[in-house]
C-alpha atoms as a PDB file:
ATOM      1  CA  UNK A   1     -37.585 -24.165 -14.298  1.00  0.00           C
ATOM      2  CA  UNK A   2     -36.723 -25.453 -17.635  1.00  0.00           C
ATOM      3  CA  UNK A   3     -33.239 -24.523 -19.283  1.00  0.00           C
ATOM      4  CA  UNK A   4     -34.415 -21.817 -21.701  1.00  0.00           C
ATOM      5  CA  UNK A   5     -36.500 -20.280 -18.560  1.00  0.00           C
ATOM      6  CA  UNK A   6     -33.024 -19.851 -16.650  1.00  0.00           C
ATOM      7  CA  UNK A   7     -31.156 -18.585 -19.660  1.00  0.00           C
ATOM      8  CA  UNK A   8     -33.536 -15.723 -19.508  1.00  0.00           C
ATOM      9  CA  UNK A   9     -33.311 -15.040 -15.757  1.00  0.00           C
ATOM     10  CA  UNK A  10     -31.530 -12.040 -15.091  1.00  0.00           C
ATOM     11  CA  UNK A  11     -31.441 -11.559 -11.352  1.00  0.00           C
ATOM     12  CA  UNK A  12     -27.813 -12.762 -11.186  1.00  0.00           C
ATOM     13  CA  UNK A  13     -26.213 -10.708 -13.598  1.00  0.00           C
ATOM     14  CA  UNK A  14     -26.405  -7.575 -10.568  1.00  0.00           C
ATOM     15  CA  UNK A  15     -24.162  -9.844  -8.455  1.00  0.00           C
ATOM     16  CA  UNK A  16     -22.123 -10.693 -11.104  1.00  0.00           C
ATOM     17  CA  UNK A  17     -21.812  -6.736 -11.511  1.00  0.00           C
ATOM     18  CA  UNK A  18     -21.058  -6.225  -8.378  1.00  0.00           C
ATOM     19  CA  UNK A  19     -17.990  -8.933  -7.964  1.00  0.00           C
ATOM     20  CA  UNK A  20     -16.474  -7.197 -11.099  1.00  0.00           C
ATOM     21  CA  UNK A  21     -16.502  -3.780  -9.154  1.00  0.00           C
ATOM     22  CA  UNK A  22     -15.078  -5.433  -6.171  1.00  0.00           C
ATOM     23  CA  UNK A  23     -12.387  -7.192  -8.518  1.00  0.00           C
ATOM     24  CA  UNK A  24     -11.165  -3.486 -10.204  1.00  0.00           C
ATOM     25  CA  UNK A  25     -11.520  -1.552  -6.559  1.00  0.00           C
ATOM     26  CA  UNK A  26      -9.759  -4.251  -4.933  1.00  0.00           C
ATOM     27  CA  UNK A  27      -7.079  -4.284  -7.470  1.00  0.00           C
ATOM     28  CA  UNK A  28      -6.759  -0.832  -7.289  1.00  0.00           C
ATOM     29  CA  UNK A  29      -6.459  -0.769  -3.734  1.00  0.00           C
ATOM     30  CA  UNK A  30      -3.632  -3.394  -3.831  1.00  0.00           C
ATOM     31  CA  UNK A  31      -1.660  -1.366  -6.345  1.00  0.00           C
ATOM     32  CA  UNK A  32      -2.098   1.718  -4.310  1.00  0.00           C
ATOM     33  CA  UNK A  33      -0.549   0.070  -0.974  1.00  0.00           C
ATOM     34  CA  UNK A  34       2.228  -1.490  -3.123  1.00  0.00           C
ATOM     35  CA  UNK A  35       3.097   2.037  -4.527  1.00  0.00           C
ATOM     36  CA  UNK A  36       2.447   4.288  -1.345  1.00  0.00           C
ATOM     37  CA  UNK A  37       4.565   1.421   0.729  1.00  0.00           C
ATOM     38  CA  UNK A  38       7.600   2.310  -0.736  1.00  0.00           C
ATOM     39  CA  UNK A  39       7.392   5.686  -0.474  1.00  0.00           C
ATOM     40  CA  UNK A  40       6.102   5.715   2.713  1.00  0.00           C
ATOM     41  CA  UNK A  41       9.138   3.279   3.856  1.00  0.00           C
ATOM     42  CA  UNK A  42      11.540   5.566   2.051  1.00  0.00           C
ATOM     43  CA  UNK A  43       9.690   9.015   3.572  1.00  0.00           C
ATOM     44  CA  UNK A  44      10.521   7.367   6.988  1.00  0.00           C
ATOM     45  CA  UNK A  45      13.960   6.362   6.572  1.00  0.00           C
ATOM     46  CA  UNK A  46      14.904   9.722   5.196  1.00  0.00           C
ATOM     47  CA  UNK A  47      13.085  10.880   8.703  1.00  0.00           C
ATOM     48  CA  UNK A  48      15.313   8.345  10.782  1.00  0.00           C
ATOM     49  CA  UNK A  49      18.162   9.375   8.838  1.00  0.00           C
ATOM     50  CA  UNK A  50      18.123  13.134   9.607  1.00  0.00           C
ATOM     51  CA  UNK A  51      16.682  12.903  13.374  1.00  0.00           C
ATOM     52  CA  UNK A  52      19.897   9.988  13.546  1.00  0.00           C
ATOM     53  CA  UNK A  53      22.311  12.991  12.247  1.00  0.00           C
ATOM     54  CA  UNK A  54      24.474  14.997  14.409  1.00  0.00           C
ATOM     55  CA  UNK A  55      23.809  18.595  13.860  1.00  0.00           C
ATOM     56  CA  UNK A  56      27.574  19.239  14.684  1.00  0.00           C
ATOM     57  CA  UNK A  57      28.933  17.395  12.769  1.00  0.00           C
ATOM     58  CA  UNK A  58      30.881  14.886  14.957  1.00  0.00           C
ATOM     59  CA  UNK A  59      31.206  11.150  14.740  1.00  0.00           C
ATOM     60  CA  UNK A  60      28.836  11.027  17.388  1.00  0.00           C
ATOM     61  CA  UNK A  61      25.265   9.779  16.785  1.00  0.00           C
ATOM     62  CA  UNK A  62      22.213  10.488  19.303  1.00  0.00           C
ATOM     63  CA  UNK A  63      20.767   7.334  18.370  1.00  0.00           C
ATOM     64  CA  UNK A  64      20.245   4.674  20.432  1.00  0.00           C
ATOM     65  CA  UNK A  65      20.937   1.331  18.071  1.00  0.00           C
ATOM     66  CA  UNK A  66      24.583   2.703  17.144  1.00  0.00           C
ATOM     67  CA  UNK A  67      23.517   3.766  13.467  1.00  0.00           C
ATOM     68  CA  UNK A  68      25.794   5.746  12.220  1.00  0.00           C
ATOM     69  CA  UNK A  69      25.074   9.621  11.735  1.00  0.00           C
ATOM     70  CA  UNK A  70      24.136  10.440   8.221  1.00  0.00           C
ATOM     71  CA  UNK A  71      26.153  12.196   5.726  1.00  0.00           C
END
């Protein structure tokens, strides 16, 4: 196969294609776990934070590791 002969050849450019899809899903995918992380950390503290608190109001909290009740 001479050098003009593979210039021409266009069986690669599909994988090519395809690699430059995977590139923009997977970097799509990475920002979506990077957003939806946080919130999803956040959605569970606020969770923690209001099963933690005592409905009466005391100093008392009904959670085992001591954390304080919340405000």
């Amino acid at each position: 196969m001479t050098f003009i002969n593979m210039l021409r050849d266009e069986s690669g450019a599909s994988a090519a294609e395809y690699a430059l899809i995977l590139a923009i899903v997977g970097t799509g995918i990475a920002a979506a776990a990077l957003f939806l992380g946080g919130e999803v950390s956040r959605a569970m503290n606020g969770a923690g934070d209001r099963i933690c608190a005592d409905p009466d109001g005391a100093d008392e909290s009904i959670c085992r590791d001591g954390a304080t009740p919340a405000a």
